[in-house]
Protein backbone atom coordinates (compact mmCIF):
# COMPACT_ATOMS: atom_id res chain seq x y z
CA UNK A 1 -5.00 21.82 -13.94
CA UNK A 2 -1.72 19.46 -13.84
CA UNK A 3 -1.30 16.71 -11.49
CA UNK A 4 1.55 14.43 -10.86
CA UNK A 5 0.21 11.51 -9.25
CA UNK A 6 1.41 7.91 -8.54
CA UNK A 7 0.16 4.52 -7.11
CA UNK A 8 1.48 0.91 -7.45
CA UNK A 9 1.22 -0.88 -10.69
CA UNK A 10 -1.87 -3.68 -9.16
CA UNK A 11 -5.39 -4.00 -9.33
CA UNK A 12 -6.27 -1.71 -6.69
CA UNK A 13 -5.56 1.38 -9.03
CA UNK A 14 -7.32 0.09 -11.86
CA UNK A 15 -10.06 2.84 -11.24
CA UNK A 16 -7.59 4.91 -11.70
CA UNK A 17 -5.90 4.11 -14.56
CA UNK A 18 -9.82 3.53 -16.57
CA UNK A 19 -10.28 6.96 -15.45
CA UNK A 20 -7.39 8.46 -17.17
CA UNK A 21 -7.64 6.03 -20.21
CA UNK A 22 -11.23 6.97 -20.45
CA UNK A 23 -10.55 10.62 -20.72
CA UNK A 24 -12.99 10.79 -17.68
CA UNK A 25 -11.02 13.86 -16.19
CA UNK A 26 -11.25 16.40 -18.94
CA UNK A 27 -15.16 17.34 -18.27
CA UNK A 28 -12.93 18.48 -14.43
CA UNK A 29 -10.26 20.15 -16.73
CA UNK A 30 -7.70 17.76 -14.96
CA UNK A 31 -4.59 16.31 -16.53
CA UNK A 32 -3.22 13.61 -14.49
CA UNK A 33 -0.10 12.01 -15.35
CA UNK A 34 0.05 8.85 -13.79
CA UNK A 35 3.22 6.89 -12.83
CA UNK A 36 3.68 3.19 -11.46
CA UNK A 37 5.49 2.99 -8.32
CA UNK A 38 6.72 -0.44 -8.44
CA UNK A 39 8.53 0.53 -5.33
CA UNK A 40 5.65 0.88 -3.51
CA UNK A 41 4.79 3.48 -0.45
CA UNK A 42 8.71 4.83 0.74
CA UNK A 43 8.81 5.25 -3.34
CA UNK A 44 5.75 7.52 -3.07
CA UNK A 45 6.65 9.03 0.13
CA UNK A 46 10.45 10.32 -1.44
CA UNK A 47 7.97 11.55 -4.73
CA UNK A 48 5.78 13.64 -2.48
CA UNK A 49 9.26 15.57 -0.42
CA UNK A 50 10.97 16.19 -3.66
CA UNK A 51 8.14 17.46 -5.41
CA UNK A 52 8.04 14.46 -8.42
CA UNK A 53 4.62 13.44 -7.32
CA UNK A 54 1.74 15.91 -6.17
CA UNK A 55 -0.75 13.34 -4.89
CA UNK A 56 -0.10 9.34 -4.26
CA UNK A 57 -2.02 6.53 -3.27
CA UNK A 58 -0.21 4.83 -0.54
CA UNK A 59 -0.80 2.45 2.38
CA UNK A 60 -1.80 3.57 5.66
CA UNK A 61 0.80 3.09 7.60
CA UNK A 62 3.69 4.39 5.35
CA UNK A 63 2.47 7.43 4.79
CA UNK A 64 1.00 8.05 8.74
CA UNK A 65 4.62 7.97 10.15
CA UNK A 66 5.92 9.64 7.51
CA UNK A 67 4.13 12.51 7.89
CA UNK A 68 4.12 12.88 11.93
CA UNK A 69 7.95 12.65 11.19
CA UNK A 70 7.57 15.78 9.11
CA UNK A 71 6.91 14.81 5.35
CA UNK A 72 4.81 18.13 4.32
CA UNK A 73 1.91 16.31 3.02
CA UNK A 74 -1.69 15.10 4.20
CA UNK A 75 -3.84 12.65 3.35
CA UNK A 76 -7.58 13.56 2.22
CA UNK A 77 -9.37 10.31 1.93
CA UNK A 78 -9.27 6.85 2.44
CA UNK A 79 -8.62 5.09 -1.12
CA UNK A 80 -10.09 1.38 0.28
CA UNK A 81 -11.52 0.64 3.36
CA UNK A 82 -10.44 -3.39 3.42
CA UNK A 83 -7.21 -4.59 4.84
CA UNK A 84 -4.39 -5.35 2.67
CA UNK A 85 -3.73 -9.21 2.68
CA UNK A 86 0.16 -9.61 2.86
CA UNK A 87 1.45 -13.02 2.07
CA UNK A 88 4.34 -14.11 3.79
CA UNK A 89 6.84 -15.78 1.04
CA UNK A 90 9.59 -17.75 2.11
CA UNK A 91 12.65 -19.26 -0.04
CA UNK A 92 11.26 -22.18 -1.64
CA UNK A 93 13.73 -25.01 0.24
CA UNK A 94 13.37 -23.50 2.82
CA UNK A 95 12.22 -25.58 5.88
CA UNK A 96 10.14 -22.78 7.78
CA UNK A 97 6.50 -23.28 8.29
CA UNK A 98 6.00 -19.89 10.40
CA UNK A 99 8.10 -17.41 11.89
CA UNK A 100 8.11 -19.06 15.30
CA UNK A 101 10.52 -21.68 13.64
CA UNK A 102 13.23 -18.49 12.31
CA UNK A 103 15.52 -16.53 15.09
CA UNK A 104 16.10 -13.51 14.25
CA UNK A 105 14.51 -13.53 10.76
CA UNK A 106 15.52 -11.25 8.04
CA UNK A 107 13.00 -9.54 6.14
CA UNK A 108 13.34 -8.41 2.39
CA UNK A 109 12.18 -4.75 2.68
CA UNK A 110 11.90 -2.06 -0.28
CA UNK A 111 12.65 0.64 1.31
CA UNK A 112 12.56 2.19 5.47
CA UNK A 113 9.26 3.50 6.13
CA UNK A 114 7.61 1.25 3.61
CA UNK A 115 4.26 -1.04 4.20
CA UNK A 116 6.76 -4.23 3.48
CA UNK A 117 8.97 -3.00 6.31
CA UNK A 118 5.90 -1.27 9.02
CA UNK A 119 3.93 -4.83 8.58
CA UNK A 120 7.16 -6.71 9.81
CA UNK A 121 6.33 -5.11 13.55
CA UNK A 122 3.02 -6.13 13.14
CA UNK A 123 4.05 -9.66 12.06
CA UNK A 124 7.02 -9.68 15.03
CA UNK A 125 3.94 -8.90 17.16
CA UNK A 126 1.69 -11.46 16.46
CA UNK A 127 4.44 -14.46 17.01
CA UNK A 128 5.61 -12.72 20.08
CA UNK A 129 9.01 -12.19 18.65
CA UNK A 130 11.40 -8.83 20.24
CA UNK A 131 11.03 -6.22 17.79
CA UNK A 132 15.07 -6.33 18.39
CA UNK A 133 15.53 -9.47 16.87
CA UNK A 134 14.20 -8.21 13.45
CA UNK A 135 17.20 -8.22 10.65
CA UNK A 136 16.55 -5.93 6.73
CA UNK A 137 17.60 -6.10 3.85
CA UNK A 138 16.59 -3.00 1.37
CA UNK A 139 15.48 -4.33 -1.96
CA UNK A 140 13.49 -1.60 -3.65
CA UNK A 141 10.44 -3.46 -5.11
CA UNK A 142 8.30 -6.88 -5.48
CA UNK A 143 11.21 -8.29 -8.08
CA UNK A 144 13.75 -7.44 -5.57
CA UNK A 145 12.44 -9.18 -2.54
CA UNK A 146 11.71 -12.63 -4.92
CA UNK A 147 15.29 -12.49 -6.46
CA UNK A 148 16.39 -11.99 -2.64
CA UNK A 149 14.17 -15.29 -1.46
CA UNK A 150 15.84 -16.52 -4.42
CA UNK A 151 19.39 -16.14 -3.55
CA UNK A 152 19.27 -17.06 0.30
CA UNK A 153 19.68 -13.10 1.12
CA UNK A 154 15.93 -12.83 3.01
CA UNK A 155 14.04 -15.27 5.04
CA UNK A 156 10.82 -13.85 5.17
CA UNK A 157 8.88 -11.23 2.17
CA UNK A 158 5.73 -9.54 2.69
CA UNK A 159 3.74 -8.69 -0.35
CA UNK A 160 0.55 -8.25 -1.56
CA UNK A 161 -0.73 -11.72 -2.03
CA UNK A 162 -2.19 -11.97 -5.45
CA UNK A 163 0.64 -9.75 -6.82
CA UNK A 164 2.85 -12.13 -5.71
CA UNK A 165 0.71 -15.32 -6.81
CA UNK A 166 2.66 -15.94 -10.60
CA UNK A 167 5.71 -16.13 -8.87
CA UNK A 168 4.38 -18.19 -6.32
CA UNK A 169 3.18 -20.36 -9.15
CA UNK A 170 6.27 -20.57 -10.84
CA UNK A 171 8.34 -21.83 -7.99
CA UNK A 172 9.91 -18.99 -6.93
CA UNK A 173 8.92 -18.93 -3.57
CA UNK A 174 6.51 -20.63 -0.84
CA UNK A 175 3.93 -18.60 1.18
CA UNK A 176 3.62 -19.74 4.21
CA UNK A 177 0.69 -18.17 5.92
CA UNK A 178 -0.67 -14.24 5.46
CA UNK A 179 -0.91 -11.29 7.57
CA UNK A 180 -3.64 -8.72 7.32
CA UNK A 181 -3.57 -4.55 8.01
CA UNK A 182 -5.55 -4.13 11.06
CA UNK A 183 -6.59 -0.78 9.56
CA UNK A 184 -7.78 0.39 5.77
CA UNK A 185 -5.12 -0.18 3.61
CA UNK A 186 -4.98 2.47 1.24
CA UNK A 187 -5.07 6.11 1.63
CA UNK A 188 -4.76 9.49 -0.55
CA UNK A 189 -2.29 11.91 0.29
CA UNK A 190 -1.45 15.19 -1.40
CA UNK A 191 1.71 17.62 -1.40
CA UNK A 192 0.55 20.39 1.97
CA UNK A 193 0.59 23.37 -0.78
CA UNK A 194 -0.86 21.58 -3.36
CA UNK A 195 -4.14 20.47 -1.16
CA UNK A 196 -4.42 24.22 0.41
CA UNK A 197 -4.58 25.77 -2.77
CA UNK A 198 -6.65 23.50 -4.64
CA UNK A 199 -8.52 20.86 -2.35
CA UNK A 200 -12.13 21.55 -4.12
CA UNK A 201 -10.72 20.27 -7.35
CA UNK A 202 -8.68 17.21 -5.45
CA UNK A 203 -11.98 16.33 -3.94
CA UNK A 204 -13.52 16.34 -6.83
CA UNK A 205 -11.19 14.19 -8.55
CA UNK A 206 -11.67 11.86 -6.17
CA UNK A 207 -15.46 11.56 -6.19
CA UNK A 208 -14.67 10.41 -9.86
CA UNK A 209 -12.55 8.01 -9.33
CA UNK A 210 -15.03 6.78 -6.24
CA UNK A 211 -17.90 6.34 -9.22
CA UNK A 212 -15.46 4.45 -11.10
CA UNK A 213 -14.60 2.13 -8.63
CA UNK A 214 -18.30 1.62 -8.09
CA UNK A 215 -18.32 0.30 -11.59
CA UNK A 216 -15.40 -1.73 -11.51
CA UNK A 217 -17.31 -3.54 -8.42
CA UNK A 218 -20.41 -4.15 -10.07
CA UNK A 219 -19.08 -5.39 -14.16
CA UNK A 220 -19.27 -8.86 -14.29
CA UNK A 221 -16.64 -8.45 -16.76
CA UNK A 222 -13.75 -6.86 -14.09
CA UNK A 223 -12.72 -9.94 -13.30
CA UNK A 224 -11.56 -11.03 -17.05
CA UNK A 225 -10.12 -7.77 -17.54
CA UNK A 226 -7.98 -7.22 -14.19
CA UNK A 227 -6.84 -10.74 -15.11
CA UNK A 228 -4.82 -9.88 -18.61
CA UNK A 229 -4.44 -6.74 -17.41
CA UNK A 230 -1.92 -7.41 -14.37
CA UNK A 231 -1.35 -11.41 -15.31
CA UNK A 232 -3.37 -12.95 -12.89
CA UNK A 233 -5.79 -16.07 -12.64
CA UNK A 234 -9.35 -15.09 -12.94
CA UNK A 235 -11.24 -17.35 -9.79
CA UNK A 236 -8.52 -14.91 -7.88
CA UNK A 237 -9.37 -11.34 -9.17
CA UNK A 238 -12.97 -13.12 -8.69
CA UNK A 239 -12.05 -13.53 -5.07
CA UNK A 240 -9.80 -10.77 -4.59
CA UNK A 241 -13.17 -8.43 -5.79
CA UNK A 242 -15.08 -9.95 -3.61
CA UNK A 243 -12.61 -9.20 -0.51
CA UNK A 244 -12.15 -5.16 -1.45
CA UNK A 245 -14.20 -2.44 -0.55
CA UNK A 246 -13.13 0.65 -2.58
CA UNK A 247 -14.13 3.72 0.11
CA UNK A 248 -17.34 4.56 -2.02
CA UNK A 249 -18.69 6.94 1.01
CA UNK A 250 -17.61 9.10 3.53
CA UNK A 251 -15.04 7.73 5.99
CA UNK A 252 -14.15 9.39 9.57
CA UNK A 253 -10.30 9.79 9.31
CA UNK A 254 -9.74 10.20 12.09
CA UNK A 255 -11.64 7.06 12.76
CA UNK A 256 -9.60 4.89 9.96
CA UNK A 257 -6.31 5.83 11.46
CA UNK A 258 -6.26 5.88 15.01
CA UNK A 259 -4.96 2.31 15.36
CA UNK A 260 -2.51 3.11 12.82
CA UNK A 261 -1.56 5.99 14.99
CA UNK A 262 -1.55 3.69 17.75
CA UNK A 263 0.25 0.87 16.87
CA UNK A 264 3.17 3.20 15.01
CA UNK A 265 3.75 4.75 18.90
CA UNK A 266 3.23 1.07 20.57
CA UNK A 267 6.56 -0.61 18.39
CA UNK A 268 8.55 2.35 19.07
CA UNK A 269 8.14 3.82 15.40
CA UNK A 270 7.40 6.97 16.19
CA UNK A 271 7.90 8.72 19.30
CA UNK A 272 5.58 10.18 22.02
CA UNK A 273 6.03 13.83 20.81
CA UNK A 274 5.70 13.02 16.65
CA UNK A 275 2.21 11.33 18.24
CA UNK A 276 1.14 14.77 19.74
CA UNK A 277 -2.00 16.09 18.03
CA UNK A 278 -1.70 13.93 15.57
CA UNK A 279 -5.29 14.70 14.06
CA UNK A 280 -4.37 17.65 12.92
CA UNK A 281 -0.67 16.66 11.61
CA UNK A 282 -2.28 14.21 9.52
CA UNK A 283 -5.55 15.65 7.89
């Protein structure tokens, strides 16, 4: 069995990738091709409608709306039960401290639909700014939105935190504070045919990947090798291992979600009828 399957190039799919370096799948008789998707979740999402990617591992959020807004796909499990930890970056001259001291900020997005653009709601939310006030600018992945801090085109850039620490390092940018998912970040979805006509083998796939991750958790060594691997300081894949709970069990879905159903219908993301039976839309 074939898959096409894709997930962003960072340390959460490092399971992932051991498993398919390892040669793990073949005892399934799987063949996963994997493929980074540097654009992140509205990358993934466009993969799954055109038929380029079969199965994706993609944040929450991304992938909920999508879906009740009529992506054929579902997801099947949660990938990691922890929140995502977005740093907010800033331009490095900048003089903002927190979004309180920006009107009408402009965010550096990578695509519509994406986790960079969903979290700036939650973000808006939390400083009590009017969801109306929020400005984009569409710049396709983690080296867009830095080059756009860079060149005075965005004032605000959420990321992943420790993918974003080298160039936060460098100079490129300030962070000035962080914003966690109130929800598990990262979820499984699959192509609707795909998962009807083979969801033993999908789960199956996954439970791999789960024992993997299991590993990665416990080897004192993970820390030294998710460091070269995606050029990052060791005391923070140290830390950043500590902070991440791969989903090693069975989660309730519906659970996991319903505040990311919730919040999507609260800022006006999706509307009241896309939120009708949404249970069954999703899984």
């Amino acid at each position: 069995m074939n898959f096409k399957i894709g997930g962003v190039p960072e340390h959460f799919n490092y399971p992932w990738r051991l498993a398919i370096e390892s040669g793990a799948f073949k005892d399934l008789n799987i063949s996963l091709h994997w493929s980074d998707m540097t654009g992140g979740t509205g990358q993934m999402i466009k993969g799954l409608e055109t038929g380029s990617l079969d199965i994706a591992v993609l944040l929450s959020e991304g992938i909920s709306k999508a879906i009740l807004q009529g992506v054929k796909a579902k997801i099947i499990e949660v990938y990691v039960n922890s929140p995502l930890q977005w740093g907010i970056h800033v331009p490095l001259k900048s003089m903002s401290n927190s979004l309180r001291d920006l009107t009408e900020p402009k965010f550096a997005i990578s695509r519509f639909g994406s986790g960079s653009h969903l979290m700036s709601y939650v973000l808006a939310k939390k400083f009590g700014i009017p969801y109306s006030q929020l400005k984009f600018n569409v710049i396709g992945d983690v080296y867009g939105g830095i080059w756009a801090l860079e060149h005075q085109e965005a004032d605000i850039f959420l990321w992943e935190k420790y993918t974003t620490s080298p160039f936060v390092q460098k100079g490129s940018c300030r962070v000035i504070g962080q914003i966690d998912t109130p929800w598990p970040c990262f979820v499984i979805a699959c192509r609707d045919s795909l998962f009807t006509e083979h969801s033993e083998i999908i789960h199956a796939m996954i439970n791999l990947v789960k024992s993997v991750a299991k590993q990665v958790k416990n080897d004192p060594q993970s820390p030294e090798k998710l460091a070269w691997r995606y050029h990052l300081k060791e005391n923070e894949v140290g830390q950043w291992l500590q902070e991440t709970e791969w989903n090693l069990n069975e989660v309730s879905l519906e659970d996991a979600l319903r505040s990311t159903v919730e919040f999507l219908a609260e800022s006006g993301l999706i509307l009241p009828h896309e939120q009708e039976q949404w249970q069954k839309k999703l899984f």
